[in-house]
PDB file of N, CA and C in Angstrom:
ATOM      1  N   UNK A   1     113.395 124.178  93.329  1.00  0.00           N
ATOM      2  CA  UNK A   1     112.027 124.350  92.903  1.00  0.00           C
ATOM      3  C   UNK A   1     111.167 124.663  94.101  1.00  0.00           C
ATOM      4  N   UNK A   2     109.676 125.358  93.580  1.00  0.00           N
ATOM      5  CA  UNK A   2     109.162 125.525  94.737  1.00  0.00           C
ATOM      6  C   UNK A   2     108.434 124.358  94.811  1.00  0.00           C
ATOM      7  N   UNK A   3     107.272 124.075  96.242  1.00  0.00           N
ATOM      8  CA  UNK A   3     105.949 123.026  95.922  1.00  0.00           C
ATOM      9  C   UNK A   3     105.054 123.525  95.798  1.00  0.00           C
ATOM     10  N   UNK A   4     104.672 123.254  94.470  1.00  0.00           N
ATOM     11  CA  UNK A   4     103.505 123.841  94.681  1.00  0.00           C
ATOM     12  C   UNK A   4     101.965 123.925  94.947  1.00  0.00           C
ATOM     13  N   UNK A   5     102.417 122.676  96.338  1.00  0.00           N
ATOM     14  CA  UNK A   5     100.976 122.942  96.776  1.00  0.00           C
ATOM     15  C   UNK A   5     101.526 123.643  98.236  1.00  0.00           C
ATOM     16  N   UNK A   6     102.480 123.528  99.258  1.00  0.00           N
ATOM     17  CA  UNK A   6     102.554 124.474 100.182  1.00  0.00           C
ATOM     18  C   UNK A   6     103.453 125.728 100.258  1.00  0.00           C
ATOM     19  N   UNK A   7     104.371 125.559  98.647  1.00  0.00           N
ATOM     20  CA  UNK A   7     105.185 126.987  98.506  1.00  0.00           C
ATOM     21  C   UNK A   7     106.590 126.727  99.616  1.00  0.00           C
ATOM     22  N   UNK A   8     106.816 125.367  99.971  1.00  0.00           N
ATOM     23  CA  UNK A   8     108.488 125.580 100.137  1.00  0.00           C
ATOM     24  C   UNK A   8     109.363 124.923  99.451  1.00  0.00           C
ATOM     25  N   UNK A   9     110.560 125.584  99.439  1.00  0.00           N
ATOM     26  CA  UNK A   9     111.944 125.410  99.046  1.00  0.00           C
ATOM     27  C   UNK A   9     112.078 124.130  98.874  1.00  0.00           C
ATOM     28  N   UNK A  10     112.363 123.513  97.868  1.00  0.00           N
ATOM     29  CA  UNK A  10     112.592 121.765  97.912  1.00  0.00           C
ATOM     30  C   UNK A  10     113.454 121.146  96.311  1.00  0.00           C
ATOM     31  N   UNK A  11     114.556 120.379  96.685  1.00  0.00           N
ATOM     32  CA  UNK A  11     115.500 120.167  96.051  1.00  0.00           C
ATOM     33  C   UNK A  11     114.685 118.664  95.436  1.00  0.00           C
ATOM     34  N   UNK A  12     113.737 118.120  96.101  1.00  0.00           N
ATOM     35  CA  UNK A  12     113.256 116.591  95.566  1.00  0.00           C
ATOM     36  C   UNK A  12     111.942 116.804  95.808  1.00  0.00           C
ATOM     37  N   UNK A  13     111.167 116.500  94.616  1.00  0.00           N
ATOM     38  CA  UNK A  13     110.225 116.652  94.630  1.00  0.00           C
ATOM     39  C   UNK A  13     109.387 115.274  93.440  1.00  0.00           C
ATOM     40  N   UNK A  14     108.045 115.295  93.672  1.00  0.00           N
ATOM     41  CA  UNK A  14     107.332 113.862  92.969  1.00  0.00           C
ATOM     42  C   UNK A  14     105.896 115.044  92.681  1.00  0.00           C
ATOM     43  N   UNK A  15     105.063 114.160  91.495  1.00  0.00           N
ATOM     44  CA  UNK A  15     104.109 114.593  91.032  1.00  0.00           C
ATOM     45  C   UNK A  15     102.791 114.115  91.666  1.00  0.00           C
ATOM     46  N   UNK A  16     101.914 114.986  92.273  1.00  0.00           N
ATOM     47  CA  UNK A  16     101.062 114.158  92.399  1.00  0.00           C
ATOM     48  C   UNK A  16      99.607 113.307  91.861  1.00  0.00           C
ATOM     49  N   UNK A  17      99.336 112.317  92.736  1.00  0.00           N
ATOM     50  CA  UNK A  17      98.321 111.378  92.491  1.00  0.00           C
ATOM     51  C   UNK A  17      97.075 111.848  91.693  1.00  0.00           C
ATOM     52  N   UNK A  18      96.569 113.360  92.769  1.00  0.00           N
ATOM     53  CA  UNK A  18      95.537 113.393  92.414  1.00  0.00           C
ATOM     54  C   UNK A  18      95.074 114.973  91.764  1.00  0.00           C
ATOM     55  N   UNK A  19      96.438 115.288  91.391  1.00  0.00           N
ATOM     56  CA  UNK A  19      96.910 116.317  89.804  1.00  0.00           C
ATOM     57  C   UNK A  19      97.871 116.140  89.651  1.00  0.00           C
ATOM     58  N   UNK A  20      98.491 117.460  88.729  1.00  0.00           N
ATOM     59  CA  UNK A  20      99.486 117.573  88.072  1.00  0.00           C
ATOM     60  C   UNK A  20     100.420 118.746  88.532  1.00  0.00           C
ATOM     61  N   UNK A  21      99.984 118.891  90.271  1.00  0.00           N
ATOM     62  CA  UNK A  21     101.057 119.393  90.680  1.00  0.00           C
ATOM     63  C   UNK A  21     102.371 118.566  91.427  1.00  0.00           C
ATOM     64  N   UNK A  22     103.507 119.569  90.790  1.00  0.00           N
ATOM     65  CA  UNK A  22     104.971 118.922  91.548  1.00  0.00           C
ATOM     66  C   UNK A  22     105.025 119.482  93.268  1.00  0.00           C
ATOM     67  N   UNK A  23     104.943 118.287  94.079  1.00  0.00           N
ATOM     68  CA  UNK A  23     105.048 118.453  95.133  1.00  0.00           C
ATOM     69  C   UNK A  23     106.254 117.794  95.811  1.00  0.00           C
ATOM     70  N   UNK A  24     106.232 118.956  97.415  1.00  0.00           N
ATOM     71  CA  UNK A  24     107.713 118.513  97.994  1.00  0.00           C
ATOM     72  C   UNK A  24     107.686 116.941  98.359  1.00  0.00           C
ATOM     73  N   UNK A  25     108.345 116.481  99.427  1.00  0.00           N
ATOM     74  CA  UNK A  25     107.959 115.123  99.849  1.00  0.00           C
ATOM     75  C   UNK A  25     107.391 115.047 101.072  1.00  0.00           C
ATOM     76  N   UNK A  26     107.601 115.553 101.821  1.00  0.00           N
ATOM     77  CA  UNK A  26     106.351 115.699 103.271  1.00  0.00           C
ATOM     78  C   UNK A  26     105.268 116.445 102.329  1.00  0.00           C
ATOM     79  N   UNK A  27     104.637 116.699 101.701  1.00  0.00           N
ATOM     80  CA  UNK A  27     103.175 117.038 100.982  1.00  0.00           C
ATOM     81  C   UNK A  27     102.775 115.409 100.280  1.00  0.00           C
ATOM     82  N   UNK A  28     103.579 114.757  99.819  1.00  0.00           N
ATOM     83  CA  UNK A  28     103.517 113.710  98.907  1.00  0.00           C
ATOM     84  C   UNK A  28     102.830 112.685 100.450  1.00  0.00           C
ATOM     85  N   UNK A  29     103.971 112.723 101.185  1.00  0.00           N
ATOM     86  CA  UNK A  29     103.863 111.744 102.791  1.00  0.00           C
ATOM     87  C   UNK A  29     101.960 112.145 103.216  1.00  0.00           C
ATOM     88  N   UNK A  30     101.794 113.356 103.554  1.00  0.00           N
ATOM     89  CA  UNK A  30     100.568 113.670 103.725  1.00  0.00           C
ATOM     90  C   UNK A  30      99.572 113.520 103.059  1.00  0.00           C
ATOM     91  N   UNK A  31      99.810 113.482 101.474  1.00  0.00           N
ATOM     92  CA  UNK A  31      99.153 112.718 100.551  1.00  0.00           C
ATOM     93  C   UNK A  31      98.639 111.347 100.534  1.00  0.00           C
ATOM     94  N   UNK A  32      99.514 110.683 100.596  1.00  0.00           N
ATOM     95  CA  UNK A  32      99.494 109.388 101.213  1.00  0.00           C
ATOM     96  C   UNK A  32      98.750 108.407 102.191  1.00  0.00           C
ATOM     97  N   UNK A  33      98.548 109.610 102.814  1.00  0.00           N
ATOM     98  CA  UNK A  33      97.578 109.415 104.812  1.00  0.00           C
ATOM     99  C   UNK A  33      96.461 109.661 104.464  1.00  0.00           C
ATOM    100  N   UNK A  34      95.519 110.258 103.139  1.00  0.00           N
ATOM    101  CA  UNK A  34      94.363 110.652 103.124  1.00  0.00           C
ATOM    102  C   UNK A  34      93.746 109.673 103.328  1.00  0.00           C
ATOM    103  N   UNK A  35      92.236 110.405 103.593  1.00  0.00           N
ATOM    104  CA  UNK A  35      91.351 108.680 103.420  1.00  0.00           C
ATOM    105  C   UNK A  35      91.000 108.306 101.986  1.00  0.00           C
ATOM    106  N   UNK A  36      91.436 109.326 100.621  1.00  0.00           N
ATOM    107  CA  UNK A  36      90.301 108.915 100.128  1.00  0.00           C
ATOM    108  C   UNK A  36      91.819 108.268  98.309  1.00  0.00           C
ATOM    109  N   UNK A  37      92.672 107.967  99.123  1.00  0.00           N
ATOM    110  CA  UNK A  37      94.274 107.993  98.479  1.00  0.00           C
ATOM    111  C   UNK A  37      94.068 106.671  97.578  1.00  0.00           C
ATOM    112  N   UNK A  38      93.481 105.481  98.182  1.00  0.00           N
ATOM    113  CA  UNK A  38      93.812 104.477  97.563  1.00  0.00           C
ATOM    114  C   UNK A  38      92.762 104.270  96.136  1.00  0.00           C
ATOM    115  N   UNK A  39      91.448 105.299  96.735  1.00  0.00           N
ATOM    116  CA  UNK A  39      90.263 105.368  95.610  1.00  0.00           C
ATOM    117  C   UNK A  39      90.892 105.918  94.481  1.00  0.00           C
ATOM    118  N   UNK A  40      91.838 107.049  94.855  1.00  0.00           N
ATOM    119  CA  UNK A  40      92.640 108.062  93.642  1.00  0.00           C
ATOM    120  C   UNK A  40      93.107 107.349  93.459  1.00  0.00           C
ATOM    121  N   UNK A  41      94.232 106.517  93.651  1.00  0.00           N
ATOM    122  CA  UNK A  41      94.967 105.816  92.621  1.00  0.00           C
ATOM    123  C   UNK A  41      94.676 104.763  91.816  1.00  0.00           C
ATOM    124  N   UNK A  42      93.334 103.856  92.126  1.00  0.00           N
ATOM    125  CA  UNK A  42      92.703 103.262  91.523  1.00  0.00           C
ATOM    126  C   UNK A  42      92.247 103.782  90.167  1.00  0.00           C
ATOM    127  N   UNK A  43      91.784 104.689  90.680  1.00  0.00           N
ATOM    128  CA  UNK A  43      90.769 106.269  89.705  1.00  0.00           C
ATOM    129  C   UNK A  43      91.938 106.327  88.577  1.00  0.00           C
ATOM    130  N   UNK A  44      93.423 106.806  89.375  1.00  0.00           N
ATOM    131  CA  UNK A  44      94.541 107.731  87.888  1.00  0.00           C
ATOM    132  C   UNK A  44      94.792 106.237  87.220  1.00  0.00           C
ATOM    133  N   UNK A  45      94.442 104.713  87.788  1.00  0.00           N
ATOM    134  CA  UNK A  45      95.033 103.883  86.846  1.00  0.00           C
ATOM    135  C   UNK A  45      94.442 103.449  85.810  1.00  0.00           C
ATOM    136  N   UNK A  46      92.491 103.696  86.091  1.00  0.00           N
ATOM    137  CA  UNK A  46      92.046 103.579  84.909  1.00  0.00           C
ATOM    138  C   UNK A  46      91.755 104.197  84.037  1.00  0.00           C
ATOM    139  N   UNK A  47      92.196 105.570  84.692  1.00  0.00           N
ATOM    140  CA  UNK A  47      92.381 107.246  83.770  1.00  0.00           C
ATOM    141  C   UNK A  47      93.033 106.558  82.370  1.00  0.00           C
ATOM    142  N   UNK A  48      94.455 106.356  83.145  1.00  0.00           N
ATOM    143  CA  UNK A  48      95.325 106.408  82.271  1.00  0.00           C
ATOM    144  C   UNK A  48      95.321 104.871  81.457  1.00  0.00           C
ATOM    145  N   UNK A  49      94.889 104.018  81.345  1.00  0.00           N
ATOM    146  CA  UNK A  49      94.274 102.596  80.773  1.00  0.00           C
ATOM    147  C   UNK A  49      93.772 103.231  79.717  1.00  0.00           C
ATOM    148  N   UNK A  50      92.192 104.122  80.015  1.00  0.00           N
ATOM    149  CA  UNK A  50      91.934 104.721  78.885  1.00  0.00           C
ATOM    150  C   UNK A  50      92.773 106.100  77.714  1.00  0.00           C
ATOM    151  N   UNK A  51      93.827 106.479  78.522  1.00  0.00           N
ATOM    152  CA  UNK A  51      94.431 106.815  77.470  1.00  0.00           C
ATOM    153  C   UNK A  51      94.569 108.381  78.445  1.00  0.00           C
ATOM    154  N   UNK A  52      93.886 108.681  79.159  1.00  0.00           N
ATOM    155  CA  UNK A  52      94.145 109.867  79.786  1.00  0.00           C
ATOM    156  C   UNK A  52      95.305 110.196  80.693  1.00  0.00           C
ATOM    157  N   UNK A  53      96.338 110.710  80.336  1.00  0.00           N
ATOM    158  CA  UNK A  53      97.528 110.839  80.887  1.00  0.00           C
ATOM    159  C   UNK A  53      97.680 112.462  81.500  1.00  0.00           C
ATOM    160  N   UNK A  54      96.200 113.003  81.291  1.00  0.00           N
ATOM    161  CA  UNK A  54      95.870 114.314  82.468  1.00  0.00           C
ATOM    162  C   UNK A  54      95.334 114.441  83.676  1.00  0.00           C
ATOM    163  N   UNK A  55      95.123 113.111  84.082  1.00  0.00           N
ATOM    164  CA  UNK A  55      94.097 112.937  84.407  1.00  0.00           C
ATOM    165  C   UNK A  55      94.200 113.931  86.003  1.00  0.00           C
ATOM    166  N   UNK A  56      92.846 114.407  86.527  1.00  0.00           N
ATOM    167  CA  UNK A  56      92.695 115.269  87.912  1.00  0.00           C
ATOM    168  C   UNK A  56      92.256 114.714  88.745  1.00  0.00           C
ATOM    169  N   UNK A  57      92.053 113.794  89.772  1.00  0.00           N
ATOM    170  CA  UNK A  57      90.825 113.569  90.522  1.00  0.00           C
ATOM    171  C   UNK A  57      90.530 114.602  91.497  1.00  0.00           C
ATOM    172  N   UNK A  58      91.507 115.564  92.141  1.00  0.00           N
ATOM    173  CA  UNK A  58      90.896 116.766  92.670  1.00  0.00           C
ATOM    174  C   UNK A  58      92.118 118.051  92.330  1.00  0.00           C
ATOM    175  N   UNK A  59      90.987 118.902  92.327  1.00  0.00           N
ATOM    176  CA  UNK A  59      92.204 120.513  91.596  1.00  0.00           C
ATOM    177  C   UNK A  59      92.870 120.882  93.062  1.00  0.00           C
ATOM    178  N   UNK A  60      94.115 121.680  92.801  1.00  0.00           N
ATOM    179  CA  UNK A  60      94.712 122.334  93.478  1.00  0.00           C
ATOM    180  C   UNK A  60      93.333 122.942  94.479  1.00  0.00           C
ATOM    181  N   UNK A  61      93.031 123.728  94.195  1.00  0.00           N
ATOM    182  CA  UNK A  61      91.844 124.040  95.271  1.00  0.00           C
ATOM    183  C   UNK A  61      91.146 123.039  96.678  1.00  0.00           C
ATOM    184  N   UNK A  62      90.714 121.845  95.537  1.00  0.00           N
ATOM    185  CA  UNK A  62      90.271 120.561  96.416  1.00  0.00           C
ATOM    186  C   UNK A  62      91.063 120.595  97.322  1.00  0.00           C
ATOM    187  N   UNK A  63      92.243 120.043  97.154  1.00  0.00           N
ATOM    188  CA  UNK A  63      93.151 119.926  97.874  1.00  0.00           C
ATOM    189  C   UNK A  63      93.801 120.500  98.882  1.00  0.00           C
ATOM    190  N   UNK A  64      93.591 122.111  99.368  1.00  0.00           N
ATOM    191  CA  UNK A  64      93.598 123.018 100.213  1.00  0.00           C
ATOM    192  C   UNK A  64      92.386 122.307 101.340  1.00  0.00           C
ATOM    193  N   UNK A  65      91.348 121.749 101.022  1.00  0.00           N
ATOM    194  CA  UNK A  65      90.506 121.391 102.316  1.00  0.00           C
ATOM    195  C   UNK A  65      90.572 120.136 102.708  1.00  0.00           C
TER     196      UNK A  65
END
């Protein structure tokens, strides 16, 4: 598969936090290091409490800066 948030080659890959893109695992690792990581996951848990299992806290775009 590709990742598709930096477009390489990757046999293992995880979804991320803060969409619904499949990313490699050094993107996931860098994910991780943000500052704003632990607010998102707080954020997707009460997304999904209420029932939202789409939930975005930032688009593919966001996520480029």
């Amino acid at each position: 598969m590709i990742c598709e948030r930096c477009g390489r080659q990757t046999n293992r890959y995880r979804y991320s936090w803060y969409n619904e893109q499949a990313i490699c695992l050094p993107c996931s690792d860098r994910e991780s290091k943000r500052h704003d990581y632990a607010h998102c996951r707080k954020a997707e848990l009460e997304a999904v409490k209420r029932g939202d299992l789409n939930f975005n806290f930032k688009t593919p775009q966001e996520m480029e800066s």
